[in-house]
N, C-alpha and C. Protein backbone atom coordinates (compact mmCIF):
# COMPACT_ATOMS: atom_id res chain seq x y z
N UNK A 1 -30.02 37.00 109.30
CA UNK A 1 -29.01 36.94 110.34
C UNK A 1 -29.64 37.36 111.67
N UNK A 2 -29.30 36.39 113.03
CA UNK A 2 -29.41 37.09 114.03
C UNK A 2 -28.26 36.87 114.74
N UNK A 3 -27.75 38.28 115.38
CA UNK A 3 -27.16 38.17 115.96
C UNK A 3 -25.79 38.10 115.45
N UNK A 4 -25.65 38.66 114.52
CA UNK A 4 -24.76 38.18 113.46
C UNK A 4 -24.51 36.95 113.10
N UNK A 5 -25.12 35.63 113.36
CA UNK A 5 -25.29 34.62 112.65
C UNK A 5 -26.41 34.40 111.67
N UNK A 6 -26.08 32.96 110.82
CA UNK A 6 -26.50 32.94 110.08
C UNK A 6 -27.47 32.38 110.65
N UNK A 7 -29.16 32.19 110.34
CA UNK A 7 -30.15 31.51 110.57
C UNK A 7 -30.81 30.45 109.24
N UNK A 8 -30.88 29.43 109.39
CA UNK A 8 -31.25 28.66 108.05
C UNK A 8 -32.84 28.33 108.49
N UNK A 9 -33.74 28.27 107.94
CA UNK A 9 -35.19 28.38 108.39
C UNK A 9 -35.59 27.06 107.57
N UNK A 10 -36.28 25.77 108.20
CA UNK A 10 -37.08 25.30 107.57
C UNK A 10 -38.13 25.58 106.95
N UNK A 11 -38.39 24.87 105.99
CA UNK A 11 -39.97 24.92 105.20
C UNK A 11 -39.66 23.83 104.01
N UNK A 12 -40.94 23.10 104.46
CA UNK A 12 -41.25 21.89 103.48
C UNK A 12 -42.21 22.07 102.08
N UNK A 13 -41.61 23.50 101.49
CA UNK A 13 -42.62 24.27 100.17
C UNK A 13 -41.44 24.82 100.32
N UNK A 14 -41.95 25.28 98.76
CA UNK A 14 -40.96 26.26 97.90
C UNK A 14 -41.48 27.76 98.41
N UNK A 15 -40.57 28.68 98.39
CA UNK A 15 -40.67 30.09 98.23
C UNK A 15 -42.41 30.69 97.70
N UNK A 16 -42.56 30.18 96.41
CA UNK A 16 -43.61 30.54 95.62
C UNK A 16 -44.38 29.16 94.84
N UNK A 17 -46.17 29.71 94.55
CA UNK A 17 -46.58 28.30 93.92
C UNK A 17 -45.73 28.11 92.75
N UNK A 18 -45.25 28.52 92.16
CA UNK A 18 -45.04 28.73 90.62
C UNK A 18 -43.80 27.73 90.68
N UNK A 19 -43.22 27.83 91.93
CA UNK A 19 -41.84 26.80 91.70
C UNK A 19 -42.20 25.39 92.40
N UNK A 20 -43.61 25.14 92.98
CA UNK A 20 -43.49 23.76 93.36
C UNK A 20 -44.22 23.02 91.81
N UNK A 21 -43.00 22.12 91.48
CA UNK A 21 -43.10 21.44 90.35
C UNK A 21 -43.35 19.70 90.54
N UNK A 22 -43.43 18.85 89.58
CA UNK A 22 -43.07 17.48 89.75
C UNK A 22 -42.73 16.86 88.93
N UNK A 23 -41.18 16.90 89.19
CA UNK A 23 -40.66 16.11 87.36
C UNK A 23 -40.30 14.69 87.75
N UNK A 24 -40.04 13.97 86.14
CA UNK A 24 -40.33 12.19 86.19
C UNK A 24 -38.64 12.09 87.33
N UNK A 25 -38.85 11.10 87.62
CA UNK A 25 -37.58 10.80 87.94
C UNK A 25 -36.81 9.59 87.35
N UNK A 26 -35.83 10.29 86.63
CA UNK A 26 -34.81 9.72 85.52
C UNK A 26 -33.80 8.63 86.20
N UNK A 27 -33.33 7.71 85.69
CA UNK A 27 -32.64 6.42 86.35
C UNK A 27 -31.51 7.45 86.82
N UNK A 28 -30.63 8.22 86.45
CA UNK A 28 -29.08 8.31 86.69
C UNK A 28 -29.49 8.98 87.99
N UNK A 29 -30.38 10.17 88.25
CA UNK A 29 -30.62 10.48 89.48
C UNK A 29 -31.29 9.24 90.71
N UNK A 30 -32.33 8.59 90.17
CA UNK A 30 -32.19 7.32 91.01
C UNK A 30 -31.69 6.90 91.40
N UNK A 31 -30.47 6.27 91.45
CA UNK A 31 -29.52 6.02 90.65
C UNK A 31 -28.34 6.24 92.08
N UNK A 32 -28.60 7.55 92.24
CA UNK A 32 -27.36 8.80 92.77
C UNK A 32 -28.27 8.94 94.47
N UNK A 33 -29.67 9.13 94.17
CA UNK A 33 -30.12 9.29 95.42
C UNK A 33 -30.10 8.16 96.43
N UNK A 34 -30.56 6.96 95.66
CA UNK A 34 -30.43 5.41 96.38
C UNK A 34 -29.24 5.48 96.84
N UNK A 35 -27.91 5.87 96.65
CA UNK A 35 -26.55 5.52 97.01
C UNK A 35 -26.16 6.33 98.15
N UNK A 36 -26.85 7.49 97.73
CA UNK A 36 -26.47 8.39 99.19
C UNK A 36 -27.43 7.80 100.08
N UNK A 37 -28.49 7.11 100.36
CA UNK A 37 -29.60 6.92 100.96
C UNK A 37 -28.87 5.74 101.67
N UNK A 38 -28.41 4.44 100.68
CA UNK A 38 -27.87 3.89 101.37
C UNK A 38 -26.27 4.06 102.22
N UNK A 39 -25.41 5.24 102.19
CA UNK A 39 -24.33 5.64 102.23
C UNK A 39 -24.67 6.64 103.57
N UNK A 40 -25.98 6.86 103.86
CA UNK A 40 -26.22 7.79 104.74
C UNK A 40 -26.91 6.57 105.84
N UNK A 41 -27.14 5.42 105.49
CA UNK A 41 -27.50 4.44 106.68
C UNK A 41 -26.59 3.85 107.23
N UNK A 42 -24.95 3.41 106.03
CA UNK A 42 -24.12 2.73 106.61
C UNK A 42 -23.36 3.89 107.52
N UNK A 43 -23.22 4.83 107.01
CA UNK A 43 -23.06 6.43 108.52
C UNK A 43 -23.17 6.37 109.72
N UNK A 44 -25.24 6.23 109.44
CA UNK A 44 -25.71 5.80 110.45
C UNK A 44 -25.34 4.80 111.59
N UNK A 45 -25.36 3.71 110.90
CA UNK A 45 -25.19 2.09 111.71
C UNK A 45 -23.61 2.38 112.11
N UNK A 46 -22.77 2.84 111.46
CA UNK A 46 -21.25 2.72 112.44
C UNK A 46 -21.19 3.87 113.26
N UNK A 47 -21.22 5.06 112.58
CA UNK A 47 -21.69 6.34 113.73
C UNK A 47 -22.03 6.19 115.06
N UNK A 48 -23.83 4.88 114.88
CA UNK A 48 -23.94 4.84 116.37
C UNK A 48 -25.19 6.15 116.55
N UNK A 49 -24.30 6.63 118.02
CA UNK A 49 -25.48 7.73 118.65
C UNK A 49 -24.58 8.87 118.66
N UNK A 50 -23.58 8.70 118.23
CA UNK A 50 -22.94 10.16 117.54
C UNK A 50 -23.59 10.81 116.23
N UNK A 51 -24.41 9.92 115.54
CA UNK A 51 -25.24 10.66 114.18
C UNK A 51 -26.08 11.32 114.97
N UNK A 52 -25.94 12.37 113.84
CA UNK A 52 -27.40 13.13 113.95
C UNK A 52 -28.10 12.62 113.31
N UNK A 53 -29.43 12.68 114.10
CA UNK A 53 -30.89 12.08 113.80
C UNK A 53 -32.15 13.22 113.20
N UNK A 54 -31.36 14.27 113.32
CA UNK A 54 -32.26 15.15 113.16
C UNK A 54 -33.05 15.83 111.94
N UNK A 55 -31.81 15.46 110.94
CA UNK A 55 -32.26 15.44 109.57
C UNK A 55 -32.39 14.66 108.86
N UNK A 56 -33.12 13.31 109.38
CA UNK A 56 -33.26 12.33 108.46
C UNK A 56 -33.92 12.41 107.18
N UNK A 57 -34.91 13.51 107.50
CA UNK A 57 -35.53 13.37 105.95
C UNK A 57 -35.04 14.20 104.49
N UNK A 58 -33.19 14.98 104.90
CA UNK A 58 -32.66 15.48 104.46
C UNK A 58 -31.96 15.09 103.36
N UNK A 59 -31.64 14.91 101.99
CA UNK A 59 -31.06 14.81 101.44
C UNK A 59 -29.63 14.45 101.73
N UNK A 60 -29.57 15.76 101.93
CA UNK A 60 -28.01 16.27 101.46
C UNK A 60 -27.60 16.31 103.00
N UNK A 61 -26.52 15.37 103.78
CA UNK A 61 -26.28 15.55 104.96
C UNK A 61 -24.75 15.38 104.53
N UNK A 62 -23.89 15.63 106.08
CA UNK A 62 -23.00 15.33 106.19
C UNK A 62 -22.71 13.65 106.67
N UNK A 63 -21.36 13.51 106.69
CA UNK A 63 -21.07 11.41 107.08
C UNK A 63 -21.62 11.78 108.45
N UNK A 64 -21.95 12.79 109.64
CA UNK A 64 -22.23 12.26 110.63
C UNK A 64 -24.07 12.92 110.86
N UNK A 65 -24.79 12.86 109.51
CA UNK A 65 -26.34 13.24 109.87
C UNK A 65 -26.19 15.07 110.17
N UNK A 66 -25.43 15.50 109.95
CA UNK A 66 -25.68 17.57 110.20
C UNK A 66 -26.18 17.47 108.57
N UNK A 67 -26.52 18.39 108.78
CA UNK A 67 -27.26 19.10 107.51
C UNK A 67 -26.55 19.67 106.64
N UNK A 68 -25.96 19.96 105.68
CA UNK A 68 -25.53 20.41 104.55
C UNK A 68 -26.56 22.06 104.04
N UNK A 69 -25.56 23.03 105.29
CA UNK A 69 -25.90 24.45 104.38
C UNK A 69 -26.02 24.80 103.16
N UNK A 70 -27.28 25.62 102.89
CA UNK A 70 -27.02 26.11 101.40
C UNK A 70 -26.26 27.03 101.07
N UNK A 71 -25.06 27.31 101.75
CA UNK A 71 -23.85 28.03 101.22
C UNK A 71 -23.07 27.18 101.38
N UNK A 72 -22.68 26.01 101.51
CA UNK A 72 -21.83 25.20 101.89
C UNK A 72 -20.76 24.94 100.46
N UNK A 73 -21.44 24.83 99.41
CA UNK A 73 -20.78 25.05 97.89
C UNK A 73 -20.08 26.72 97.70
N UNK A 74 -20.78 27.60 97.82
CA UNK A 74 -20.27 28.36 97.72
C UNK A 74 -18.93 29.10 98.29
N UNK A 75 -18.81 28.61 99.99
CA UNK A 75 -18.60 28.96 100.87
C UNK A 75 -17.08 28.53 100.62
N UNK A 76 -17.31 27.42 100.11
CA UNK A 76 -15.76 26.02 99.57
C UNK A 76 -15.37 26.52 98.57
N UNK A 77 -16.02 26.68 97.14
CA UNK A 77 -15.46 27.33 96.34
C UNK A 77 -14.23 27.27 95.62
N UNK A 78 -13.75 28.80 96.59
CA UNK A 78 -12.63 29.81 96.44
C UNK A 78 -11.54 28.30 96.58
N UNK A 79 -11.65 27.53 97.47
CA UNK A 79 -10.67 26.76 98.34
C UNK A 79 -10.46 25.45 97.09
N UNK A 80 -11.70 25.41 96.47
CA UNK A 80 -11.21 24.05 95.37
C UNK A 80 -10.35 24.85 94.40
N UNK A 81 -11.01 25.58 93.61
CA UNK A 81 -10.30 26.74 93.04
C UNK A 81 -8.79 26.97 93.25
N UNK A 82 -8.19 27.25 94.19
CA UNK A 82 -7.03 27.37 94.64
C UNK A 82 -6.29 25.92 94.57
N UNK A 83 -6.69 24.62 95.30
CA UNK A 83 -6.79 23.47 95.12
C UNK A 83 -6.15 23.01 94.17
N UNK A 84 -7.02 23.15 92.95
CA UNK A 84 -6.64 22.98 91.34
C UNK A 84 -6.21 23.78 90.88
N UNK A 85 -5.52 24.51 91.17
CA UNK A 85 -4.53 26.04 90.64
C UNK A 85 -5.66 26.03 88.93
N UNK A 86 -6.64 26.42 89.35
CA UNK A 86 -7.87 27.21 88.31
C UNK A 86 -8.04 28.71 88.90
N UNK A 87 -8.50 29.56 88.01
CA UNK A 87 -8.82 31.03 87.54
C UNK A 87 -9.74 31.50 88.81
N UNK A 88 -9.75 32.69 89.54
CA UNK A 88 -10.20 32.63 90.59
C UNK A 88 -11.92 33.27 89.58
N UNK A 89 -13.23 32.93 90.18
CA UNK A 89 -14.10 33.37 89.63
C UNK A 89 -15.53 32.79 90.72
N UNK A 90 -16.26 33.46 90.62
CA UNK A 90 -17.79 33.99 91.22
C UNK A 90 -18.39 32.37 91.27
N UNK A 91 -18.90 31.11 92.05
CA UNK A 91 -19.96 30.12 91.72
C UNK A 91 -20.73 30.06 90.52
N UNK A 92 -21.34 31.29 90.89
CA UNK A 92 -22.51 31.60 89.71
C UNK A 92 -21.74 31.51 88.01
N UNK A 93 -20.51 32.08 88.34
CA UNK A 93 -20.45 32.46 86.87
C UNK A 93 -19.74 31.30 86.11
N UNK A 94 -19.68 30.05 87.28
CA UNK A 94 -18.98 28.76 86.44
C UNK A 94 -19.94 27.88 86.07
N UNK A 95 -21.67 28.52 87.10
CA UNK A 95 -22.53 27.89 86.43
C UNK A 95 -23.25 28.02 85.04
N UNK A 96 -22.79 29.29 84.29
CA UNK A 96 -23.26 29.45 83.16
C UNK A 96 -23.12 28.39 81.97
N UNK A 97 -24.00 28.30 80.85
CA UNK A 97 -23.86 26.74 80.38
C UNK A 97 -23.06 27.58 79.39
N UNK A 98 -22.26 26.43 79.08
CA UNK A 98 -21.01 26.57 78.07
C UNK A 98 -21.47 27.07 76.31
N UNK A 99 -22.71 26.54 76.22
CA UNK A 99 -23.39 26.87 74.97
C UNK A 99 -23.30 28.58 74.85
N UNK A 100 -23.58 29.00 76.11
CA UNK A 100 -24.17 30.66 76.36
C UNK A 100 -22.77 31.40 76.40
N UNK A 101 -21.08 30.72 76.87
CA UNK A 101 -20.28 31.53 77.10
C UNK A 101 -19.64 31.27 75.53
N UNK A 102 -19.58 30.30 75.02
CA UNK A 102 -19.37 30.39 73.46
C UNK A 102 -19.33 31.17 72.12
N UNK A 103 -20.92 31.58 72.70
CA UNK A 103 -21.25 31.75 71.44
C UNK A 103 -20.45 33.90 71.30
N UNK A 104 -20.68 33.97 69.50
CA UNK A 104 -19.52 34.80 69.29
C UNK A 104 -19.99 36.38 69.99
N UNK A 105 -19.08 37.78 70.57
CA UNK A 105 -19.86 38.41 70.46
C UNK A 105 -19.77 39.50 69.64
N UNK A 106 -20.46 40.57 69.46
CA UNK A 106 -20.42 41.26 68.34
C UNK A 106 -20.18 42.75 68.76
């Protein structure tokens, strides 16, 4: 934080060597990225010069080219949650895999 804002810092590497990996890439993600790729040009082309240009090599943008914070899931949440009149509870703890909250305890 500066300033009491938030600061988001580029870097084109991971944190640590240990996490830069390279896995195959599977059709369904293909698949998913091609669509936003093309879904982020037709944006583009009607947008105009109201897109942002700035994160093109970004994934994850918004319909007008801003960038998609990495709290931006979290941040929403609470609000889908409420949304779908579901159990109020932590991101993290809806990411646990269902195998792991199952099983019996003793």
């Amino acid at each position: 934080m500066v300033d009491g804002k938030t600061v988001v810092v580029d870097k084109d590497r991971p944190k640590t060597n240990s996490s830069c990996r390279t896995l195959p890439m599977v059709a369904p993600f293909e698949t998913l990225l091609l669509g936003m790729r093309a879904e982020q040009e037709e944006n583009r082309r009607v947008c105009g010069s109201a897109y942002c240009t700035d994160y093109l090599d970004y994934v994850y943008v918004d319909a007008l080219g801003s960038r998609i914070t990495p709290n931006h899931i979290s941040d929403r949440f609470p609000a889908v949650l409420k949304k779908n009149v579901l159990e109020k509870s932590a991101f993290t703890t809806s990411a646990t895999p269902a195998p792991r909250c199952s099983m019996p305890t003793g």
